[in-house]
Protein backbone atom coordinates (compact mmCIF):
# COMPACT_ATOMS: atom_id res chain seq x y z
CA UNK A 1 147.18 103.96 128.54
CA UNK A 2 146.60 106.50 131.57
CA UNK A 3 144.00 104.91 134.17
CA UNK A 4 142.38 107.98 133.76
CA UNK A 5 141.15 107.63 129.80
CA UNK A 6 140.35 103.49 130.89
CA UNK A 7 137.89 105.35 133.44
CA UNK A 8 136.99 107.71 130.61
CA UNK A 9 136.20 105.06 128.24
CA UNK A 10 134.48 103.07 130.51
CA UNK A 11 132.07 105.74 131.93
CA UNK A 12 131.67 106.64 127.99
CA UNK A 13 130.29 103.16 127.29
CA UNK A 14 128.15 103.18 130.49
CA UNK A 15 126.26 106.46 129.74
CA UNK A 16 125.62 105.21 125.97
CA UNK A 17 124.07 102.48 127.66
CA UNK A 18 121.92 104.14 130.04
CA UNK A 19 120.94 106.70 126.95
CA UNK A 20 119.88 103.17 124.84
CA UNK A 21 118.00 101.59 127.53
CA UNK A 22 116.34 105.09 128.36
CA UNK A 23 115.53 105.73 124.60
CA UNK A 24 114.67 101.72 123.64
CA UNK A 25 111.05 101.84 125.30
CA UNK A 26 109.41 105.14 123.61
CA UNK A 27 111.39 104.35 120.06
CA UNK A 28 110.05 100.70 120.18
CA UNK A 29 106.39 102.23 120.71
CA UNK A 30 107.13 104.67 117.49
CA UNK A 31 108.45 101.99 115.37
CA UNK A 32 104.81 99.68 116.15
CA UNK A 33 103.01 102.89 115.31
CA UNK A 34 104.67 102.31 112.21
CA UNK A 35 104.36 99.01 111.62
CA UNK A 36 100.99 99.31 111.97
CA UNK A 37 100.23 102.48 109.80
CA UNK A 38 102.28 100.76 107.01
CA UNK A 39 100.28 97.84 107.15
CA UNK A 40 96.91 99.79 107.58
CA UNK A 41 97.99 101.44 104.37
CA UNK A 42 98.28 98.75 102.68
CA UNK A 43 95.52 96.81 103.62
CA UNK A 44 93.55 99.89 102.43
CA UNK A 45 95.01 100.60 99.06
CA UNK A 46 94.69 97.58 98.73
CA UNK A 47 90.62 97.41 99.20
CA UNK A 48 90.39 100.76 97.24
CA UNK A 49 92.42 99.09 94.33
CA UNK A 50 89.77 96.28 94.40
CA UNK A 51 86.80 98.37 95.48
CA UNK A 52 87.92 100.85 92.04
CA UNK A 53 86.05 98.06 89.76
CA UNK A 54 82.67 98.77 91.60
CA UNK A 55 83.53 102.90 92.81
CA UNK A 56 83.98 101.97 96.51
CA UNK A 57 87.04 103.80 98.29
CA UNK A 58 88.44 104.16 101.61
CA UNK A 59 90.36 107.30 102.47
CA UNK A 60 93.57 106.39 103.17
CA UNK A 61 95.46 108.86 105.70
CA UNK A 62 97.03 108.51 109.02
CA UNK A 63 94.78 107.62 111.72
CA UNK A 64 92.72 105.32 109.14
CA UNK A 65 95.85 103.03 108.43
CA UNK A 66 96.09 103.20 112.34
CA UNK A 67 93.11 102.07 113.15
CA UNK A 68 93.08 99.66 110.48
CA UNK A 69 96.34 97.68 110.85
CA UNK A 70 96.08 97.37 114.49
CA UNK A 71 92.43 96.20 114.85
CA UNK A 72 92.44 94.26 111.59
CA UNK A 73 89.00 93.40 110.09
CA UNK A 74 87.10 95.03 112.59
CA UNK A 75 89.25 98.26 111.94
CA UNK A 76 88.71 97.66 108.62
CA UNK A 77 84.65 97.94 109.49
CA UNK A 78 85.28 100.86 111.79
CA UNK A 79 86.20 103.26 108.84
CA UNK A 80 83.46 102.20 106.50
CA UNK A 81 81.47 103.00 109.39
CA UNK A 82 82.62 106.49 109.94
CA UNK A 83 82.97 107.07 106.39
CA UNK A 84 79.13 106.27 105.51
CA UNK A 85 78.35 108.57 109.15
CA UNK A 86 80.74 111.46 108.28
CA UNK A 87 80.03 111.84 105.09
């Protein structure tokens, strides 16, 4: 091998590195967005599914799952409240 494709490779390797350590901070953020939406989701299907025997709901979209998986219980309390003051 030429010295000139080692030097190739190696500055290759080195920019895919910078490019992962650039892009690791904002795609870590996205995938705890995530986390938490999913779980937000869940928790609140999960209280509809229960809440369905006595015709309580919770809407389930985006920012509710949000707010719900990352502040818990209190979340949880958060969009009852706005439900019962937006509606």
């Amino acid at each position: 091998m030429d010295y000139y494709q080692i030097l190739a490779y190696l500055l290759a390797i080195a920019v895919v590195v910078l490019v992962m350590k650039v892009l690791y901070t904002p795609l870590k953020f996205v995938f705890y967005v995530l986390y938490y939406c999913a779980f937000g989701g869940l928790v609140l299907w999960g209280i509809n599914i229960i809440g369905g025997l006595v015709s309580y709901h919770l809407p389930i979209n985006p920012v509710a799952a949000f707010i719900a998986g990352y502040l818990g219980v209190p979340g949880i309390l958060l969009v009852h409240a706005l439900q019962r003051v937006l509606s």
